[in-house]
C-alpha atoms as a PDB file:
ATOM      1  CA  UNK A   1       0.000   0.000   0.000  1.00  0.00           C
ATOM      2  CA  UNK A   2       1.356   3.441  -0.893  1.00  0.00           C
ATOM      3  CA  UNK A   3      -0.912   6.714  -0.313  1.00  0.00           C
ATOM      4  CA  UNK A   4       1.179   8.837  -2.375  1.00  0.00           C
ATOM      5  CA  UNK A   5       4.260   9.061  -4.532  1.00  0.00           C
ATOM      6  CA  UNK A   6       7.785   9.046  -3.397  1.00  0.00           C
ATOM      7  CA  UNK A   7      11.260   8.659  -5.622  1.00  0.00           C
ATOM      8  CA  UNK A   8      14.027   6.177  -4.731  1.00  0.00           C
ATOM      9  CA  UNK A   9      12.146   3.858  -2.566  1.00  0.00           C
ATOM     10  CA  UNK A  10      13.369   0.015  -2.214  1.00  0.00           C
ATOM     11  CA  UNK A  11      11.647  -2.368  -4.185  1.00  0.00           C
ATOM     12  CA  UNK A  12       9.224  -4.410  -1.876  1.00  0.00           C
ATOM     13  CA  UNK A  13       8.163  -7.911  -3.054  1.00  0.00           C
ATOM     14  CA  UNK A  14       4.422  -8.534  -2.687  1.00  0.00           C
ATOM     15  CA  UNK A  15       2.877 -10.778  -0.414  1.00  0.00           C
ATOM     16  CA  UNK A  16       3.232 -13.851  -0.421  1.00  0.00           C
ATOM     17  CA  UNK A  17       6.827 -13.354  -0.145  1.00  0.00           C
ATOM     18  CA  UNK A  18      10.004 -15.560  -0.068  1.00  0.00           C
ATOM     19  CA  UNK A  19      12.241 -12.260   1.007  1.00  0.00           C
ATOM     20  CA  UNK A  20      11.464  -9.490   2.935  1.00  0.00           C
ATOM     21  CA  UNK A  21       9.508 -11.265   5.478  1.00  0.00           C
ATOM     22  CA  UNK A  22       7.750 -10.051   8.794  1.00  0.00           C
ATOM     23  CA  UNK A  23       7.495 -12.270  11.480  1.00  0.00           C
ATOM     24  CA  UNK A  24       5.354 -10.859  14.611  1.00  0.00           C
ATOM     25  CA  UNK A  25       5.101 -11.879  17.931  1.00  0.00           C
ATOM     26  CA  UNK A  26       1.448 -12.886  19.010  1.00  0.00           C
ATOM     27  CA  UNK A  27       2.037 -13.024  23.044  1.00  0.00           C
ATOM     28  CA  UNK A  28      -1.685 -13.593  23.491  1.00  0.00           C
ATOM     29  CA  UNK A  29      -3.253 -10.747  21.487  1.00  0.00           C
ATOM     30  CA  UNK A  30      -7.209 -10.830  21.778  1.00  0.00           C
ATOM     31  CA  UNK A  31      -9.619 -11.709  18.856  1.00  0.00           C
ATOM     32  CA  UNK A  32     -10.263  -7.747  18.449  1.00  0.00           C
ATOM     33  CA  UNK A  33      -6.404  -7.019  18.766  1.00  0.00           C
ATOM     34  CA  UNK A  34      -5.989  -9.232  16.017  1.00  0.00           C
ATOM     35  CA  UNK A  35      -8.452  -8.483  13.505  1.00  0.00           C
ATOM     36  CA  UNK A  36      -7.204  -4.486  14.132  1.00  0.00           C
ATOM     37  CA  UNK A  37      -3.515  -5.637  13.477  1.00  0.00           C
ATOM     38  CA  UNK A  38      -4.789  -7.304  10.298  1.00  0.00           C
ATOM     39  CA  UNK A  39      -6.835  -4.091   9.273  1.00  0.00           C
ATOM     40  CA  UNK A  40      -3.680  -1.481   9.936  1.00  0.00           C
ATOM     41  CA  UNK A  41      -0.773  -3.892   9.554  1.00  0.00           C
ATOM     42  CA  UNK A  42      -1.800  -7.177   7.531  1.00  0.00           C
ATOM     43  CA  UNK A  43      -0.316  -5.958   3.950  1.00  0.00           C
ATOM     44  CA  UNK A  44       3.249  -6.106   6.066  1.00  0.00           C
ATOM     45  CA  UNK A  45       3.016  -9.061   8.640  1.00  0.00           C
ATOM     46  CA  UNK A  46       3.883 -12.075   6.832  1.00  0.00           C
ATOM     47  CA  UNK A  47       4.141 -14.475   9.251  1.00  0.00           C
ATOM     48  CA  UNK A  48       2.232 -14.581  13.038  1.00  0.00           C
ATOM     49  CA  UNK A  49       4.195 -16.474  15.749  1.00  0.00           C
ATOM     50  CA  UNK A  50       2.156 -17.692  18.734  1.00  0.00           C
ATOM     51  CA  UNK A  51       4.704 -16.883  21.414  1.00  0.00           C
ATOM     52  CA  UNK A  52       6.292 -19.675  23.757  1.00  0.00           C
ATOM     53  CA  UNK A  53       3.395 -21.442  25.328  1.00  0.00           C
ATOM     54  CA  UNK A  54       0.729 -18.629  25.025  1.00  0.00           C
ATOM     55  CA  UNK A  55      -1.463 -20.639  22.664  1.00  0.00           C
ATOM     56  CA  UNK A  56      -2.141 -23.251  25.610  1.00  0.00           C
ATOM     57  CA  UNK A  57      -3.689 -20.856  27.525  1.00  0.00           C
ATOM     58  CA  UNK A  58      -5.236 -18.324  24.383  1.00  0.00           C
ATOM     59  CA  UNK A  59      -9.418 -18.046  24.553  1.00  0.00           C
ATOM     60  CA  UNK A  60     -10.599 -18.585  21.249  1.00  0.00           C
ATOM     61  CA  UNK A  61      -7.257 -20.332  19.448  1.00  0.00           C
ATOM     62  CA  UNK A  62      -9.333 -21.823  16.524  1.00  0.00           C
ATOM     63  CA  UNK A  63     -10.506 -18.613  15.895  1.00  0.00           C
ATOM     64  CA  UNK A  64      -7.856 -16.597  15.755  1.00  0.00           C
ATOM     65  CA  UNK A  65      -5.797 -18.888  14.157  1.00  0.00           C
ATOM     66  CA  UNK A  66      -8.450 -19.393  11.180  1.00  0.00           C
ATOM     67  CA  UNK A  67      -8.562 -15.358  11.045  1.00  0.00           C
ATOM     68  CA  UNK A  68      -4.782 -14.844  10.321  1.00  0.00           C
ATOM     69  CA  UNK A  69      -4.947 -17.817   7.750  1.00  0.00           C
ATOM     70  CA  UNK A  70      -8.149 -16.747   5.956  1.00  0.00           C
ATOM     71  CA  UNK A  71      -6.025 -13.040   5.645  1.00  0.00           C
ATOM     72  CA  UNK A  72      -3.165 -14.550   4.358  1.00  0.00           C
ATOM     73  CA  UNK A  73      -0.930 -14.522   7.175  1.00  0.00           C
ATOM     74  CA  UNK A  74       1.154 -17.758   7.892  1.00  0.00           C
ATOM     75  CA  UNK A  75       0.464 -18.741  11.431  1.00  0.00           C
ATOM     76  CA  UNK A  76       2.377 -21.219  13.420  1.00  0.00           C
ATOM     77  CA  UNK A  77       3.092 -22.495  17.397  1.00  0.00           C
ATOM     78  CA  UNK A  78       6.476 -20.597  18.893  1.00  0.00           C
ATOM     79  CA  UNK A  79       8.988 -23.169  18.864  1.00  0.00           C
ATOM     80  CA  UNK A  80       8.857 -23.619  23.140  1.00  0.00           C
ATOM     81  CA  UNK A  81       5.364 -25.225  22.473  1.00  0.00           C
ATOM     82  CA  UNK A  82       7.476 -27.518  20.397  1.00  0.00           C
ATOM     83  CA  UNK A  83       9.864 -28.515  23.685  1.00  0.00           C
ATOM     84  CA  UNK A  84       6.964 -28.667  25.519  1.00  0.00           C
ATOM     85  CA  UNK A  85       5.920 -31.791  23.582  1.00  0.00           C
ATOM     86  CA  UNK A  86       9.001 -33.312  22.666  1.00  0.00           C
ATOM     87  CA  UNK A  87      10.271 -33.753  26.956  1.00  0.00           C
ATOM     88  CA  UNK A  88       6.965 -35.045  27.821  1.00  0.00           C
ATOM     89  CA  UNK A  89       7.338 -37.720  24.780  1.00  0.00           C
ATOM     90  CA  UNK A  90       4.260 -36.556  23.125  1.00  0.00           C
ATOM     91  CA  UNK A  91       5.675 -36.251  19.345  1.00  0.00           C
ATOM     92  CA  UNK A  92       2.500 -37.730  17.782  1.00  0.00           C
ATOM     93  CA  UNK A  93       0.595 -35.697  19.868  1.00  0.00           C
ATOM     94  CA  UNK A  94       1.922 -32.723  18.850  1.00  0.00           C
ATOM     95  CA  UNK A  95       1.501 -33.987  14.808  1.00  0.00           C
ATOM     96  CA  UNK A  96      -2.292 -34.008  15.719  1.00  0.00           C
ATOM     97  CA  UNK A  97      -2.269 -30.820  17.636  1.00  0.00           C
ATOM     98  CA  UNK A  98      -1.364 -29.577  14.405  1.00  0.00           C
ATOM     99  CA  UNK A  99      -3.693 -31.204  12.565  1.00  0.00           C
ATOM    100  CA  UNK A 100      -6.513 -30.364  14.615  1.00  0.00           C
ATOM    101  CA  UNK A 101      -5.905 -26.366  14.564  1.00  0.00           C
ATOM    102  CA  UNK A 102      -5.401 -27.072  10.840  1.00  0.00           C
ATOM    103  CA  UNK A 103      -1.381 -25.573  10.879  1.00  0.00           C
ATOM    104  CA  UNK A 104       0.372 -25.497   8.032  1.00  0.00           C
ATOM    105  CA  UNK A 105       3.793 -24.380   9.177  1.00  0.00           C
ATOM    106  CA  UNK A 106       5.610 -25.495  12.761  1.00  0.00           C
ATOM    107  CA  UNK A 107       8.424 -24.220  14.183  1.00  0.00           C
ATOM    108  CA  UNK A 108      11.400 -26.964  15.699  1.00  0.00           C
ATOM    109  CA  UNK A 109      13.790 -25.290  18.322  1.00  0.00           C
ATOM    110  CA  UNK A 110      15.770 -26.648  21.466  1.00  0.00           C
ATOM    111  CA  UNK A 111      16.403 -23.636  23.095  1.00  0.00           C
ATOM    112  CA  UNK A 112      15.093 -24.678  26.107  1.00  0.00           C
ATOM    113  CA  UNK A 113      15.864 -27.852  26.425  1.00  0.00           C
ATOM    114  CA  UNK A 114      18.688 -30.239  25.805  1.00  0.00           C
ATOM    115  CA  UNK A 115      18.355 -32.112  22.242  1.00  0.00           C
ATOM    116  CA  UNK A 116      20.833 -34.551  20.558  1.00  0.00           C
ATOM    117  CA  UNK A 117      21.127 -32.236  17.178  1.00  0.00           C
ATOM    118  CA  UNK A 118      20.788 -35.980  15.221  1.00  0.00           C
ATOM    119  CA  UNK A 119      17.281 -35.988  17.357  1.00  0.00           C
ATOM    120  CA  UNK A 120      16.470 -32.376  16.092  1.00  0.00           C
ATOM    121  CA  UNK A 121      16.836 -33.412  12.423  1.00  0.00           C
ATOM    122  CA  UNK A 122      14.914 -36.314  12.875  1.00  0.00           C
ATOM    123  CA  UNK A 123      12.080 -34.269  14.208  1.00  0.00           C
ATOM    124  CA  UNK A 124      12.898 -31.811  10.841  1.00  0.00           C
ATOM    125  CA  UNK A 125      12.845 -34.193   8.657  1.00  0.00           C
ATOM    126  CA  UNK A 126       9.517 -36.708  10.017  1.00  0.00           C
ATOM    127  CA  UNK A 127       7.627 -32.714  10.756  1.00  0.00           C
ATOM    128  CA  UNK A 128       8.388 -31.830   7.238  1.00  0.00           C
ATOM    129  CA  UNK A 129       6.582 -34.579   6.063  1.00  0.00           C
ATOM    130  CA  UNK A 130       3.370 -32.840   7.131  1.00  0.00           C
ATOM    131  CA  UNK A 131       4.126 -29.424   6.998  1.00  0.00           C
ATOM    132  CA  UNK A 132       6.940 -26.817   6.452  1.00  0.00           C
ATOM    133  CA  UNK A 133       9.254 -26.475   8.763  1.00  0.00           C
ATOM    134  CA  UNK A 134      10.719 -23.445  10.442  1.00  0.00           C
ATOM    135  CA  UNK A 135      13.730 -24.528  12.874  1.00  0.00           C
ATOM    136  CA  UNK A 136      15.459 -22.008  15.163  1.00  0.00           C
ATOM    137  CA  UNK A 137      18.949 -22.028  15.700  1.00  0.00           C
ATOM    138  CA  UNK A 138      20.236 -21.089  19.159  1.00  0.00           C
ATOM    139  CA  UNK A 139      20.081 -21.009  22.942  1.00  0.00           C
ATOM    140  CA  UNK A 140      17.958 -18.976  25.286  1.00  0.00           C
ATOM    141  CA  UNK A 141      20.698 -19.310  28.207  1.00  0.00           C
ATOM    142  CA  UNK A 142      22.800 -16.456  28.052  1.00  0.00           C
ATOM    143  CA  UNK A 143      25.756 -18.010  28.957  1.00  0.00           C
ATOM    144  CA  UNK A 144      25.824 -20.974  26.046  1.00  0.00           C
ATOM    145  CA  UNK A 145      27.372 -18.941  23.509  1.00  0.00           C
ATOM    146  CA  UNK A 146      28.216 -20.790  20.220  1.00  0.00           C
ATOM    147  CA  UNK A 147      31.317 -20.413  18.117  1.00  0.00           C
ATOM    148  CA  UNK A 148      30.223 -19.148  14.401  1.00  0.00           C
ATOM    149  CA  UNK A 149      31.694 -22.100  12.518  1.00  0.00           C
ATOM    150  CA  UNK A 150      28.963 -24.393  15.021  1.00  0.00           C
ATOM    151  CA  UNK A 151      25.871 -21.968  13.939  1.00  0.00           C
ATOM    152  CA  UNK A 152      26.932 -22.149  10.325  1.00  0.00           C
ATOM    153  CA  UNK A 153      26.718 -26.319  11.044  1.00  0.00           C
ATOM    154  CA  UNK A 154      23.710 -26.038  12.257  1.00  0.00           C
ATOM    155  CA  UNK A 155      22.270 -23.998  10.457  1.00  0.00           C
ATOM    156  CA  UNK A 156      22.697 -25.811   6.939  1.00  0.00           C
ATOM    157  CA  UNK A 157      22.338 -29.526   8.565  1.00  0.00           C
ATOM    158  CA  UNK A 158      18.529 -28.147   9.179  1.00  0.00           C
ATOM    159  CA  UNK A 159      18.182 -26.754   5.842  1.00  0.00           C
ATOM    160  CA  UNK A 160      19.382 -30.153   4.752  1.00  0.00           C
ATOM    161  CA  UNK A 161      17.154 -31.870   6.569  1.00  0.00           C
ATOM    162  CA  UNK A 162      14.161 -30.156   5.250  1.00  0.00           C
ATOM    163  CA  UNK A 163      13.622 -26.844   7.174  1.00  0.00           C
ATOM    164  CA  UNK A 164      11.959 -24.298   4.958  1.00  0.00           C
ATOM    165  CA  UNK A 165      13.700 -21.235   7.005  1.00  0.00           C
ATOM    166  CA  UNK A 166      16.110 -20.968   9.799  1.00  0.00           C
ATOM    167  CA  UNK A 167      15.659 -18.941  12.606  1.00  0.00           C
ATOM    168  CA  UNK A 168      18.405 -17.160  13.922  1.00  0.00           C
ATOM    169  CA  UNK A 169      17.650 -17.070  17.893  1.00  0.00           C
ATOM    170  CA  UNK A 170      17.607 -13.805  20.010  1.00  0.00           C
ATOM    171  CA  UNK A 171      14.253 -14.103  22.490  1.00  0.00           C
ATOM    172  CA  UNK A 172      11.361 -11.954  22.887  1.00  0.00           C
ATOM    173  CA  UNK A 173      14.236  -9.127  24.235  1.00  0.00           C
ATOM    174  CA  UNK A 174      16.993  -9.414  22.014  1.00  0.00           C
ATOM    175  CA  UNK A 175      19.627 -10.077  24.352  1.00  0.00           C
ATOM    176  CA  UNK A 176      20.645 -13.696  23.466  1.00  0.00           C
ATOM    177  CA  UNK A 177      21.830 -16.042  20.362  1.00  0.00           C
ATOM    178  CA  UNK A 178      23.080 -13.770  18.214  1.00  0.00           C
ATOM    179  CA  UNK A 179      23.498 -10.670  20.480  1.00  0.00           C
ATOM    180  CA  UNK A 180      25.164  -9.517  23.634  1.00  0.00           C
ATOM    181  CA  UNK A 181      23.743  -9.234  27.044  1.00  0.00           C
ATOM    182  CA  UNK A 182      23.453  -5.412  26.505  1.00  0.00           C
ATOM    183  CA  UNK A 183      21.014  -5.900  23.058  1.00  0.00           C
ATOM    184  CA  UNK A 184      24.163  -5.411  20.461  1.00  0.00           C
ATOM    185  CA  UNK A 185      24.490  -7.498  17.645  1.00  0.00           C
ATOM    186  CA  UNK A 186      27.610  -9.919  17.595  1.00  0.00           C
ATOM    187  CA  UNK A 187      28.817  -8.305  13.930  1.00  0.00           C
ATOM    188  CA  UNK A 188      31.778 -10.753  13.579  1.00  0.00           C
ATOM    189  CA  UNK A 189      29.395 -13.828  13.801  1.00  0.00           C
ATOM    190  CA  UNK A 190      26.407 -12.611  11.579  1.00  0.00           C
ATOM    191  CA  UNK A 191      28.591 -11.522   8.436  1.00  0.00           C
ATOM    192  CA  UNK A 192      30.751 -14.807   9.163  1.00  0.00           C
ATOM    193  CA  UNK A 193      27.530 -17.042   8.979  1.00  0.00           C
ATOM    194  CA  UNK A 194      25.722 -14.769   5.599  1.00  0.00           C
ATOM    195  CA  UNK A 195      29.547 -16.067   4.303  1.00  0.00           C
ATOM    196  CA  UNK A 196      27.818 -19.648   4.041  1.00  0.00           C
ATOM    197  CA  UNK A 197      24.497 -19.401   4.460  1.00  0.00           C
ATOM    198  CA  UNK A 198      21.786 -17.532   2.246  1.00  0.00           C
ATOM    199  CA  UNK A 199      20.388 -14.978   3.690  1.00  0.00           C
ATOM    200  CA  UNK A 200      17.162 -15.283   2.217  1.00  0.00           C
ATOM    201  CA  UNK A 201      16.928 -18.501   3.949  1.00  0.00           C
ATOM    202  CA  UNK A 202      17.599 -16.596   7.262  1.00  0.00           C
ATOM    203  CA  UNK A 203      15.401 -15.110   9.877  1.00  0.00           C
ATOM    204  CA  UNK A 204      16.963 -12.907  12.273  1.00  0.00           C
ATOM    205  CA  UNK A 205      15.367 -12.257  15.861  1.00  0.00           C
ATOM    206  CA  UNK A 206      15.341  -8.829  15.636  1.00  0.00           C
ATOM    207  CA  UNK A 207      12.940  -7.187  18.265  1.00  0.00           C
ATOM    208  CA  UNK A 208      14.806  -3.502  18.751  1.00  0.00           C
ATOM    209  CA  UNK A 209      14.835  -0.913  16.450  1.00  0.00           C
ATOM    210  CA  UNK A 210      18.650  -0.961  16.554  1.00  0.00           C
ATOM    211  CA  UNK A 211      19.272  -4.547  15.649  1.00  0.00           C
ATOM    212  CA  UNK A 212      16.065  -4.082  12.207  1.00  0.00           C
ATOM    213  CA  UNK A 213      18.413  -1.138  11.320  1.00  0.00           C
ATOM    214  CA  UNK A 214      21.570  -3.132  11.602  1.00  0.00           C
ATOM    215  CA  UNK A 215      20.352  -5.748   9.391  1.00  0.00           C
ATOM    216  CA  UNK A 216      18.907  -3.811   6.927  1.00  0.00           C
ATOM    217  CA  UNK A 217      21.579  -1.502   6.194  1.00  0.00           C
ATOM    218  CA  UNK A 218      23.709  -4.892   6.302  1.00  0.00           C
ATOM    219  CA  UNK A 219      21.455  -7.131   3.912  1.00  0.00           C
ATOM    220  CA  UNK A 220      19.073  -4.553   2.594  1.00  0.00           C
ATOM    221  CA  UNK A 221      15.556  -3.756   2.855  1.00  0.00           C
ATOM    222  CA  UNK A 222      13.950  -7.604   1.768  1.00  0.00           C
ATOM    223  CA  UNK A 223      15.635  -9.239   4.818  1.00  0.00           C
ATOM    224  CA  UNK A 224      13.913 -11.298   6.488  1.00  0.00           C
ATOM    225  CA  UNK A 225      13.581 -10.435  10.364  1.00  0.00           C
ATOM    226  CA  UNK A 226      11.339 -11.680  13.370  1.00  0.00           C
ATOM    227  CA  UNK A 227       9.695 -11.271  16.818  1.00  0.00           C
ATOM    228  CA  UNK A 228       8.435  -7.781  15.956  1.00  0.00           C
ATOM    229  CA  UNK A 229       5.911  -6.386  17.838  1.00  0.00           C
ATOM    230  CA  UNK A 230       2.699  -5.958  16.716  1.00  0.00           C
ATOM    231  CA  UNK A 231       2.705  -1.944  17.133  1.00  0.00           C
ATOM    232  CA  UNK A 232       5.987  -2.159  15.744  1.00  0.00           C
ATOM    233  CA  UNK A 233       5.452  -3.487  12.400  1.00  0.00           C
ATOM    234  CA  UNK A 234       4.348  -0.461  10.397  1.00  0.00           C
ATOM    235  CA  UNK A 235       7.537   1.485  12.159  1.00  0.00           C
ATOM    236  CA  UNK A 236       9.922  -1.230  10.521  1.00  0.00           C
ATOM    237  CA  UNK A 237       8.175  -1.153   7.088  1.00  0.00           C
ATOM    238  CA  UNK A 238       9.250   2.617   7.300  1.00  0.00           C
ATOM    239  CA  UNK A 239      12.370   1.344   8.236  1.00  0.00           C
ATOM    240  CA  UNK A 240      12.594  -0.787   5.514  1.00  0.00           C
ATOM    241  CA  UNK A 241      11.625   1.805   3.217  1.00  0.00           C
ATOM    242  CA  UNK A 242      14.164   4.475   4.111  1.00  0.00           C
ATOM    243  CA  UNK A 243      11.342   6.952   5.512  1.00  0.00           C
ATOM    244  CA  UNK A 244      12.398   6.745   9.443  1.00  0.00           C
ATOM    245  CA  UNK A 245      15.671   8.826  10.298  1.00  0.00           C
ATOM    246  CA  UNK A 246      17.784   5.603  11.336  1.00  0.00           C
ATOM    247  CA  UNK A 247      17.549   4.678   7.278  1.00  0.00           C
ATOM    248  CA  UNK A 248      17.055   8.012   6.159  1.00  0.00           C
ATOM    249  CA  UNK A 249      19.434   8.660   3.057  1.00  0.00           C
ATOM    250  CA  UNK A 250      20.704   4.914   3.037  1.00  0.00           C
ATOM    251  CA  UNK A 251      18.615   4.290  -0.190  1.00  0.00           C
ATOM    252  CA  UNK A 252      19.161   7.521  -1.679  1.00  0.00           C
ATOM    253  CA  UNK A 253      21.087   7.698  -4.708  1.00  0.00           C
ATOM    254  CA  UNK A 254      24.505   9.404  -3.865  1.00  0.00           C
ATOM    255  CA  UNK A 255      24.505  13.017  -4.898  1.00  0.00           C
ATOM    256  CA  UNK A 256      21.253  13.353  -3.832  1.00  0.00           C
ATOM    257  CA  UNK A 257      20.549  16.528  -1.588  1.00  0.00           C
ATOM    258  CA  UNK A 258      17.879  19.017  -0.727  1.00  0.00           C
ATOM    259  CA  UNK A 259      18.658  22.080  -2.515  1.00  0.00           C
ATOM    260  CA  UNK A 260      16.119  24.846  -1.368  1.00  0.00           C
ATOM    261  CA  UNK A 261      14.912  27.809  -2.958  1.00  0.00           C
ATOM    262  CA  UNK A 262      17.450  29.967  -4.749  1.00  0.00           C
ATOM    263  CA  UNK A 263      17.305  33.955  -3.425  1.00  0.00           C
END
């Protein structure tokens, strides 16, 4: 959607996209909250993540669900609802959980619990099987910090064994996986893993408004970044677009400068 005309604005692929995407964090929005993020926000959100374990405790899942899907918005379970499952040994229970809510995407993580990475791939490549796969890459501890070649491993042995997208983990906060404590991105490991990895096949966790800038000035306006908040998602399309000051004149053409009114 674009109200009026502007000059040397990034290309933005329509939806549905490959590139570019939007993932939002859904942290238990109500049926109302949803259907007015839809209204404002829907051209832009291209994915919905139920966060953590919120959809086990969500009044009127079905609904909601069905109302993100029938608006074209890919919906899925946040990838703790996943864990939850897999250490109670309720795999096939979570295949019909899926069926039941009528999912079409699932997301595979372990960053909550501990899982044999041969285990993980199993579980991406018998999920797959049923529906695409998202898997996110990553610990929520703080203090298991993993060397870049080890992401990069990971990283393409999930894409190998059937993940659609990888998820680069960072938490609802930002202050995990691939960032520092403080919310700052760890530079040296993200260009070292876009070295080997696509980035189109990438999500990054990217909640603040520093980290969206980072990656966008470092990939470009189509990359693909996640847990955004639902008020925040028209702020990073502007982002994205060059029309918020952090991005300002990084898509102008060089030479280009306002040049007043003569006297």
């Amino acid at each position: 959607m674009k109200n009026f005309k502007l000059k040397q604005i990034p290309d933005r692929p329509l939806k549905p996209r490959e590139g570019g995407l939007t993932m939002v964090m859904d942290k238990g929005l109500s049926i109302r909250e949803a259907e007015d993020l839809i209204s404002v926000s829907g051209e832009f959100a291209d994915i919905i993540k139920l966060g953590f374990g919120t959809s086990y405790v969500t009044p009127r899942l079905d609904e909601k669900i069905k109302l993100y899907q029938d608006n074209g918005i890919i919906v899925y379970f946040g990838g703790t609802m996943f864990e939850a499952y897999i250490v109670r040994n309720q795999f096939q229970d979570y295949i019909r959980l899926l069926e039941r809510y009528n999912m079409k995407h699932a997301e595979i993580s372990d960053g909550s619990i501990e899982l044999p990475h041969d285990l993980k791939l199993d579980f991406i490549d018998k999920l797959s099987q049923h529906v695409t796969v998202l898997s996110e890459v990553g610990s929520k501890d703080v203090e298991k910090i993993l060397p870049p070649y080890q992401w990069i491993e990971l990283m393409e042995s999930e894409l190998n064994a059937g993940a659609w997208k990888v998820i680069a983990e960072a938490r609802e906060a930002g202050n995990v996986g691939v960032y520092r404590s403080s919310g700052e991105v760890r530079e040296g490991l993200v260009q070292e893993i876009l070295t080997k990895i696509p980035q189109e096949k990438i999500i990054w966790e990217a909640p603040l408004k520093a980290q969206q800038t980072y990656f966008i000035k470092l990939v470009g306006a189509n990359v693909n970044l996640g847990n955004i908040a639902p008020n925040d998602i028209i702020p990073l399309e502007t982002l994205r677009l060059g029309l918020r000051s952090d991005t300002f004149t990084f898509f102008l053409n060089k030479g280009t400068k306002y040049l007043g009114k003569k006297k």
